[in-house]
PDB file of N, CA and C in Angstrom:
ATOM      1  N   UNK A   1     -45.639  -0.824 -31.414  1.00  0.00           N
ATOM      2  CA  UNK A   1     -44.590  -0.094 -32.110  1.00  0.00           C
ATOM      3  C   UNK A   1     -43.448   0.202 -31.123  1.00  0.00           C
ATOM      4  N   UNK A   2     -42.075   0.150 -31.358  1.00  0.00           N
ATOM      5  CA  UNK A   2     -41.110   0.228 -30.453  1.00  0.00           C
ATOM      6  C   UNK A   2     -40.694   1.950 -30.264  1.00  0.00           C
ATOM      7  N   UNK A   3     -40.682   2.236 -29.217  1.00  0.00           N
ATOM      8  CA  UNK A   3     -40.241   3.602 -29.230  1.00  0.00           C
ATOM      9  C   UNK A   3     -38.993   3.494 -28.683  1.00  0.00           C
ATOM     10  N   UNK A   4     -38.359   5.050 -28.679  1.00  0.00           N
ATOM     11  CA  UNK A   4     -36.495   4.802 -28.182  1.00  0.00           C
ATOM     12  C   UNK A   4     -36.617   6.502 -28.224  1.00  0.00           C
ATOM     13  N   UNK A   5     -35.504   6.976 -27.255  1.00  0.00           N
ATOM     14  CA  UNK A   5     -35.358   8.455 -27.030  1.00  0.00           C
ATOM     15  C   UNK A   5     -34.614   8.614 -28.649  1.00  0.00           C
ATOM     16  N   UNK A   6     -35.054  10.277 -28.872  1.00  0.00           N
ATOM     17  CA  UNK A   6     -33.632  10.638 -30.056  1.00  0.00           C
ATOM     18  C   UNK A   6     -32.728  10.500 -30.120  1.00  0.00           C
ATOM     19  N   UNK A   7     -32.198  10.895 -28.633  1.00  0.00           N
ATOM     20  CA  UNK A   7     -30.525  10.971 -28.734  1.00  0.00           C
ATOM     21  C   UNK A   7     -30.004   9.556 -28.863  1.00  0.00           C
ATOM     22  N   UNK A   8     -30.695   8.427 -28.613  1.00  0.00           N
ATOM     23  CA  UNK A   8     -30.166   7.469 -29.161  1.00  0.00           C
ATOM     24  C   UNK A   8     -30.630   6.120 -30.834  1.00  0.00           C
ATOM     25  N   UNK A   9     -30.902   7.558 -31.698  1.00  0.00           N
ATOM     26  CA  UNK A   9     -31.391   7.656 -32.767  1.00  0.00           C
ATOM     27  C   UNK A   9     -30.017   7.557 -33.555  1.00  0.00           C
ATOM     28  N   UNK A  10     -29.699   6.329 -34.468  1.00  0.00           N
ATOM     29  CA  UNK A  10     -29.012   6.097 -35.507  1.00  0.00           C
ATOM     30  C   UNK A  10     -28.691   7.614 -37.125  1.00  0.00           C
ATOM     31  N   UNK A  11     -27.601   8.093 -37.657  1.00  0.00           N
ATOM     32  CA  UNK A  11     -28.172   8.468 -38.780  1.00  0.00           C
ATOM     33  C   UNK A  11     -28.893   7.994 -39.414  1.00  0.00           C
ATOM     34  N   UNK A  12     -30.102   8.021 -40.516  1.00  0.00           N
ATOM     35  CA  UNK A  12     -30.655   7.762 -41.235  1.00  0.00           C
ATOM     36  C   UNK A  12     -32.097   7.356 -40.780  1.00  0.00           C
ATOM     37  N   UNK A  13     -32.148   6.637 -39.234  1.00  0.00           N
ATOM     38  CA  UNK A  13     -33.541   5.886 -38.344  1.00  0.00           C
ATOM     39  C   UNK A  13     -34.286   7.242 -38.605  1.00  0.00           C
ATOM     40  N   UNK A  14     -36.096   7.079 -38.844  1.00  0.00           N
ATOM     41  CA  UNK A  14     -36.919   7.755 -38.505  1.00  0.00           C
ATOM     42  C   UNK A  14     -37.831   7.481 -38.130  1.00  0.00           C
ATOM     43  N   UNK A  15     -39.037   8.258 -37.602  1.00  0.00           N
ATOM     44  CA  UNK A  15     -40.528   8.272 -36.511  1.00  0.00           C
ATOM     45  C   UNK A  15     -41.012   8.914 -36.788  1.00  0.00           C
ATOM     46  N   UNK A  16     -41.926   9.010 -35.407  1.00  0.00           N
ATOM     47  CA  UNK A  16     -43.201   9.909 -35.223  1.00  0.00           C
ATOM     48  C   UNK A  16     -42.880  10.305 -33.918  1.00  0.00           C
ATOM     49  N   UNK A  17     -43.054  11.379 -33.646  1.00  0.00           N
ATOM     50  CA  UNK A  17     -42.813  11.964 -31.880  1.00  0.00           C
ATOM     51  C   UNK A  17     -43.960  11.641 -31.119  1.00  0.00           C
ATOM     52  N   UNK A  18     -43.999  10.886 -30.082  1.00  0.00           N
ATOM     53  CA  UNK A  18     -44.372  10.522 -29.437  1.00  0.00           C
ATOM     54  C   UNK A  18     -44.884  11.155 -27.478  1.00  0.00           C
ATOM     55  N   UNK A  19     -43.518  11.491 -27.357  1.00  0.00           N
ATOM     56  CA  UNK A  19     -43.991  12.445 -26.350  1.00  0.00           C
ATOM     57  C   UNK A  19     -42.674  13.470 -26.198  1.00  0.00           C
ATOM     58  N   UNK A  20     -42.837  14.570 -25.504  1.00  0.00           N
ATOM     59  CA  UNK A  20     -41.674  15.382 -25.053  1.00  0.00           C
ATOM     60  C   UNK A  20     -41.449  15.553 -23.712  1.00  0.00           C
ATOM     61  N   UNK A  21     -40.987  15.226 -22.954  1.00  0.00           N
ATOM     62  CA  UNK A  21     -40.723  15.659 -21.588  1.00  0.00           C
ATOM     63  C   UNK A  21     -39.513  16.718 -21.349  1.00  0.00           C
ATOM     64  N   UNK A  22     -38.821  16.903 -19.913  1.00  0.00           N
ATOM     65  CA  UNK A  22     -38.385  17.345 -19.520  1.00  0.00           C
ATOM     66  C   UNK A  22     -38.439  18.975 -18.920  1.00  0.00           C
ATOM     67  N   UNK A  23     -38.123  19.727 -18.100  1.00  0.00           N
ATOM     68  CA  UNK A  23     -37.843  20.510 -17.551  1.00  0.00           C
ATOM     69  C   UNK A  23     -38.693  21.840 -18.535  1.00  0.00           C
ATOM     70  N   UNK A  24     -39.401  22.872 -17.916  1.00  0.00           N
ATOM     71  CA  UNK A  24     -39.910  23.953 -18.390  1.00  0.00           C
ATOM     72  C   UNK A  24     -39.103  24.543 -19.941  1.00  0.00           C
ATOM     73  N   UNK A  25     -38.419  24.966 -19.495  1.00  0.00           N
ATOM     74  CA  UNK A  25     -37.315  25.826 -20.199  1.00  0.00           C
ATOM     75  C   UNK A  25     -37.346  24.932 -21.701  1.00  0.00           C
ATOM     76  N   UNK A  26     -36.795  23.910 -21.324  1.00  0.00           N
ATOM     77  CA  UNK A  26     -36.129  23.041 -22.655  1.00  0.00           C
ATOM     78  C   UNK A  26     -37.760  22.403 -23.193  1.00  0.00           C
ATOM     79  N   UNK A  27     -38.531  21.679 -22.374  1.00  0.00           N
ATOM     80  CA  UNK A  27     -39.618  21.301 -23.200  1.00  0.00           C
ATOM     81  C   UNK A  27     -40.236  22.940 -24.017  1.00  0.00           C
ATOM     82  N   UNK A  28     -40.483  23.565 -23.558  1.00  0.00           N
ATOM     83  CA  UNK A  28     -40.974  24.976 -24.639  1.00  0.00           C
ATOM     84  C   UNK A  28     -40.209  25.122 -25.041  1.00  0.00           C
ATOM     85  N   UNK A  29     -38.918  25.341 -25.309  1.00  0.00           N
ATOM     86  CA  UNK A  29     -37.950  25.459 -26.642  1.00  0.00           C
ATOM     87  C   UNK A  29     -37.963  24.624 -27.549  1.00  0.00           C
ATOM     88  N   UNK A  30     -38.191  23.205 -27.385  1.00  0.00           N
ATOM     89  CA  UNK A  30     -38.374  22.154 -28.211  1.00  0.00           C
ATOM     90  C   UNK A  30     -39.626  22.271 -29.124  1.00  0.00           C
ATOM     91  N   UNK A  31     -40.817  22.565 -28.360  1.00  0.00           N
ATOM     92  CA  UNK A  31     -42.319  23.137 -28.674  1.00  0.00           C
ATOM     93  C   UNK A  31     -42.194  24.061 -29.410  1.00  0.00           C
ATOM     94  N   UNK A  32     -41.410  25.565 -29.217  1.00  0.00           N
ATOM     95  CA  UNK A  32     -41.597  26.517 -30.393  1.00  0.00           C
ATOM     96  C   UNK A  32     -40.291  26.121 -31.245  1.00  0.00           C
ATOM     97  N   UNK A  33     -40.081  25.098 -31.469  1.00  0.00           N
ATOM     98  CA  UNK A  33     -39.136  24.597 -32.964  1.00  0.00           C
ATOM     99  C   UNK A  33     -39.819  23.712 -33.269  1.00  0.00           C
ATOM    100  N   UNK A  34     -40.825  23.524 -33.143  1.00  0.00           N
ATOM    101  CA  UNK A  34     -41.918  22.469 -33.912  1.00  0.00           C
ATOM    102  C   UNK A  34     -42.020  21.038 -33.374  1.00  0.00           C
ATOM    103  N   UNK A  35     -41.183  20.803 -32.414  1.00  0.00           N
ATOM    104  CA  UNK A  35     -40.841  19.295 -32.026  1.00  0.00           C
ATOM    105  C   UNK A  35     -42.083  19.073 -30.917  1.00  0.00           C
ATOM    106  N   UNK A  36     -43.205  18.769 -31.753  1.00  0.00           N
ATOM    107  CA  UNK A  36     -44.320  18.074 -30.812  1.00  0.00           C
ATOM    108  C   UNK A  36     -44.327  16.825 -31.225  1.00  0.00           C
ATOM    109  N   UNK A  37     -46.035  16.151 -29.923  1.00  0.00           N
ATOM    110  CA  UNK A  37     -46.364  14.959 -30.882  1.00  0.00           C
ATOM    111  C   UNK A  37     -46.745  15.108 -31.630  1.00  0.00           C
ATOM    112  N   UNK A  38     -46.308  13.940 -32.869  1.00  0.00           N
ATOM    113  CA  UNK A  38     -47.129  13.909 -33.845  1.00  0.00           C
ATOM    114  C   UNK A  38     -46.170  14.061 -35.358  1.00  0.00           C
ATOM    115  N   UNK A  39     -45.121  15.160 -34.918  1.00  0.00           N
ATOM    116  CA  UNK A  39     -44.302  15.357 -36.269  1.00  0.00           C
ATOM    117  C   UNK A  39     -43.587  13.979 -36.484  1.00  0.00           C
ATOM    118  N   UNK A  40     -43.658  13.927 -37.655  1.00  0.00           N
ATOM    119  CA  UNK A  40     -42.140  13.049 -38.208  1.00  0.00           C
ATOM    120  C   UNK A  40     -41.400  13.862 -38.315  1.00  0.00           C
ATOM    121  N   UNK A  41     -39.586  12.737 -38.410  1.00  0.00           N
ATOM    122  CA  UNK A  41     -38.702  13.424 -38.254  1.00  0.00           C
ATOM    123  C   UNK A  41     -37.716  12.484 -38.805  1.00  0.00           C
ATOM    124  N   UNK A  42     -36.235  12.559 -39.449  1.00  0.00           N
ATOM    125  CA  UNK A  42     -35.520  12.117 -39.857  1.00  0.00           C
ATOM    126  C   UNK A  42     -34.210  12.112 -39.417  1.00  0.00           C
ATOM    127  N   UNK A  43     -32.803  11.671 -38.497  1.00  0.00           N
ATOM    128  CA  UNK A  43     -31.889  12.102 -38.249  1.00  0.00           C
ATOM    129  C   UNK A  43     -31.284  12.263 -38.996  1.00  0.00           C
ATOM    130  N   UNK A  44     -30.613  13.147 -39.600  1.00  0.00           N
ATOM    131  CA  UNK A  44     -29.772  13.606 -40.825  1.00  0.00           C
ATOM    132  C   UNK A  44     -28.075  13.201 -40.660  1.00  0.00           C
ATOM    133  N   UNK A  45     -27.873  13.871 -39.216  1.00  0.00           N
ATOM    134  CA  UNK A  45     -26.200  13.628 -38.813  1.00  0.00           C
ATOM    135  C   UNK A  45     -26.150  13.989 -37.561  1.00  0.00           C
ATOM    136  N   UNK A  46     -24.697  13.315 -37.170  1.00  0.00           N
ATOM    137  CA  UNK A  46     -24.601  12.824 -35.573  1.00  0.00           C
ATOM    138  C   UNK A  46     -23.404  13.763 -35.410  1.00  0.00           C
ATOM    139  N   UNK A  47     -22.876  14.407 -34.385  1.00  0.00           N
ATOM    140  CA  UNK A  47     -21.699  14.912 -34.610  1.00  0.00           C
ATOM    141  C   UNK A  47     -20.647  13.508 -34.118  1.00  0.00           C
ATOM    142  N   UNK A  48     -18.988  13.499 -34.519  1.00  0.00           N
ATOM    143  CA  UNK A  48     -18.197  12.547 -33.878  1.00  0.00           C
ATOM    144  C   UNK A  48     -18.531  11.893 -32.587  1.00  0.00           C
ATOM    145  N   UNK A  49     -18.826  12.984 -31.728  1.00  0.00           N
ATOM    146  CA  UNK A  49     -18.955  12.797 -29.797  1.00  0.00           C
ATOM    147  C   UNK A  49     -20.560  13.022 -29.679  1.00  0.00           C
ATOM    148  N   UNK A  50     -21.513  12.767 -30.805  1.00  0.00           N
ATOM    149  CA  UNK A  50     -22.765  12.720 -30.817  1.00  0.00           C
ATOM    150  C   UNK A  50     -23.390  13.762 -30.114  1.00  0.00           C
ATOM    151  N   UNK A  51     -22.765  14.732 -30.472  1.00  0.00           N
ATOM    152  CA  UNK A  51     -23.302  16.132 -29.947  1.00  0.00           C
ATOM    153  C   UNK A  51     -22.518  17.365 -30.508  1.00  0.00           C
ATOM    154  N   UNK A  52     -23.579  18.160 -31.471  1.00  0.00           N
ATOM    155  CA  UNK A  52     -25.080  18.163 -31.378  1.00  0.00           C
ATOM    156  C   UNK A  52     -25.619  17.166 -32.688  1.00  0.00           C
ATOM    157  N   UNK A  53     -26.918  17.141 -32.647  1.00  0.00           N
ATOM    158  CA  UNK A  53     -27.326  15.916 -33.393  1.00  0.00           C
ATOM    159  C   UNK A  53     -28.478  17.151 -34.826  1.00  0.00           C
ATOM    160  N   UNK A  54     -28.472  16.348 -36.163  1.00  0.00           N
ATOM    161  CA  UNK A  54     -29.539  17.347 -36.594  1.00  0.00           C
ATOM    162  C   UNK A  54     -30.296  16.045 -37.475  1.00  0.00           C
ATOM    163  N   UNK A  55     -31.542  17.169 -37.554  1.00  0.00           N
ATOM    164  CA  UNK A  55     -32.656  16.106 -37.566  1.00  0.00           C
ATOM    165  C   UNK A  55     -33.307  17.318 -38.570  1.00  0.00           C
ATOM    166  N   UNK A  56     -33.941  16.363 -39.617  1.00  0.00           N
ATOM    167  CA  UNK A  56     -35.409  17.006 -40.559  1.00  0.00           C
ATOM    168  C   UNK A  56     -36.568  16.968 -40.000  1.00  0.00           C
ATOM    169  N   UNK A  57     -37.254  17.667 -39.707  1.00  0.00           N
ATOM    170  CA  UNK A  57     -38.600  17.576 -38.745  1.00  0.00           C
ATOM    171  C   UNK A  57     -39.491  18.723 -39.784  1.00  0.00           C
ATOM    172  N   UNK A  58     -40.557  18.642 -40.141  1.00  0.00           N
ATOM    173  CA  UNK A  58     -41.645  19.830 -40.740  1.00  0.00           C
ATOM    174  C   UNK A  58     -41.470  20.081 -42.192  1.00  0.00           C
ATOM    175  N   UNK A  59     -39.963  19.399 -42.329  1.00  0.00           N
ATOM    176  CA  UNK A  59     -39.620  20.210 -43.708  1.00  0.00           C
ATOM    177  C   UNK A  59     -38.151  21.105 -43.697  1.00  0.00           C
ATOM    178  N   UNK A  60     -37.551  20.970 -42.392  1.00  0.00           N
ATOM    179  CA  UNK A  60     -36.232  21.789 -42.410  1.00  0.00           C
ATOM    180  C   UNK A  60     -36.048  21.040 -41.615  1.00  0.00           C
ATOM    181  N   UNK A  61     -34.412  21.543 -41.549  1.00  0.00           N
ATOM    182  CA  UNK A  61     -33.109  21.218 -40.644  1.00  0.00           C
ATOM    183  C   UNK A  61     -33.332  21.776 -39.258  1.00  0.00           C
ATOM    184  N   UNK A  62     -33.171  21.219 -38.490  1.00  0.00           N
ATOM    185  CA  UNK A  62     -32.825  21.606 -37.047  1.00  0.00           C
ATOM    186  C   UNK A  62     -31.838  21.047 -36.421  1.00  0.00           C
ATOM    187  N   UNK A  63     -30.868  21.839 -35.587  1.00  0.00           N
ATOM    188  CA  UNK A  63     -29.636  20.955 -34.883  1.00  0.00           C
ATOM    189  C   UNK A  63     -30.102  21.257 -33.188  1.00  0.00           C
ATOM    190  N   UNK A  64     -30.309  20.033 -32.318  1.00  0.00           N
ATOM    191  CA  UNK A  64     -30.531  20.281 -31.420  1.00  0.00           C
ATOM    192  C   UNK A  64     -28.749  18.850 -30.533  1.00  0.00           C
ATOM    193  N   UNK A  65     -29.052  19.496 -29.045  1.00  0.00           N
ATOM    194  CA  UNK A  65     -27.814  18.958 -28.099  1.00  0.00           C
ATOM    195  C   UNK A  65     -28.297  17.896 -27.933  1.00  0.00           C
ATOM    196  N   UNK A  66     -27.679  16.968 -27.736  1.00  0.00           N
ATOM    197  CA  UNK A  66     -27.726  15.537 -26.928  1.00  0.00           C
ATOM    198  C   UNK A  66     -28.684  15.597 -25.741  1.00  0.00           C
ATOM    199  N   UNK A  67     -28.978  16.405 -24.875  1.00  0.00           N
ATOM    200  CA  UNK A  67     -29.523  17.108 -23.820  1.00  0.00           C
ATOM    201  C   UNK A  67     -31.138  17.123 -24.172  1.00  0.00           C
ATOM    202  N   UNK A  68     -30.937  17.959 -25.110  1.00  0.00           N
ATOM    203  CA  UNK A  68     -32.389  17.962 -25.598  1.00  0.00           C
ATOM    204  C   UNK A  68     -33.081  16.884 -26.362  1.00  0.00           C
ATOM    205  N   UNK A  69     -32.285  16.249 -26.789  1.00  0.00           N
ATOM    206  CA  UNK A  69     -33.206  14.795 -27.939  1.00  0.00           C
ATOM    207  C   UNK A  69     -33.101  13.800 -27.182  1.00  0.00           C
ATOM    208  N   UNK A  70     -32.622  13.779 -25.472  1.00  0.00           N
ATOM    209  CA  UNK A  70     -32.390  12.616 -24.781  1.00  0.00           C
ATOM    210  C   UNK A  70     -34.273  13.155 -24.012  1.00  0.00           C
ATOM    211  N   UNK A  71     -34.822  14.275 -24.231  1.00  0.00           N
ATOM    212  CA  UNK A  71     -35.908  14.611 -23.976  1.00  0.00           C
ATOM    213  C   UNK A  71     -37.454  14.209 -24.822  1.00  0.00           C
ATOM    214  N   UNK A  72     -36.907  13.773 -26.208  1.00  0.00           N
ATOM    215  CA  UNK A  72     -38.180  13.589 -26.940  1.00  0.00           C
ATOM    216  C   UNK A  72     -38.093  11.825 -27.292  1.00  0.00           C
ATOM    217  N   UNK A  73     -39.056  11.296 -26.958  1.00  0.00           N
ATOM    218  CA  UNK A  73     -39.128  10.181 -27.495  1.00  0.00           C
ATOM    219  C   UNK A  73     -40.338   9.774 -28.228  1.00  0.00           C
ATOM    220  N   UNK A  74     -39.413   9.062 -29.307  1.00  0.00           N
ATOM    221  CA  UNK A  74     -40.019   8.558 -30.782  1.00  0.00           C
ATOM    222  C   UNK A  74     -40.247   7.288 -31.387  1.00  0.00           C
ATOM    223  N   UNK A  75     -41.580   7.321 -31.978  1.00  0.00           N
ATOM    224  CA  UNK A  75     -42.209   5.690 -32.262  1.00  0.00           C
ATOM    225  C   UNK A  75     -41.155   5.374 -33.534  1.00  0.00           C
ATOM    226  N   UNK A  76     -40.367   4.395 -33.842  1.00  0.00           N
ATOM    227  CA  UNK A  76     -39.713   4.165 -34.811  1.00  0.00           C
ATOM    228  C   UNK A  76     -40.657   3.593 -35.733  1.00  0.00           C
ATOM    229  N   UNK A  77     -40.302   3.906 -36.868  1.00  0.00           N
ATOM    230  CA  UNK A  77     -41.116   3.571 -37.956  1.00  0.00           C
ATOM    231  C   UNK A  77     -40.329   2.321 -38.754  1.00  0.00           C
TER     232      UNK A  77
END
């Protein structure tokens, strides 16, 4: 299965989360907004300068930075 970070996630492309990395701070912020392995997720909309990006994950909206979705990478479905 091909995986690819979020932040370079198309509108409309979706997955399965695969892993989360990065730095203390931002991986547990990502973690208590639900963004583990395992969720699916949908990109909804990109901003113009692709930041910030929002994504359907659980069942709701979430808008996370370029910063942070260049942190989770996802099995494309």
């Amino acid at each position: 299965m091909a995986t690819k970070m979020l932040s370079d996630f198309a509108v409309g492309e979706s997955g399965r989360i695969k892993n989360v990395s990065g730095e203390g701070k931002i991986r547990r912020r990502l973690f208590d907004m639900g963004v583990t392995p395992g969720a699916e997720l949908t990109m909804r909309k990109k901003a113009p300068l692709g930041d910030p990006i929002e994504i359907t994950i659980r069942g709701y909206e979430l808008t996370l930075r370029k910063v942070e979705a260049a942190c989770v990478e996802v099995d494309i479905k």
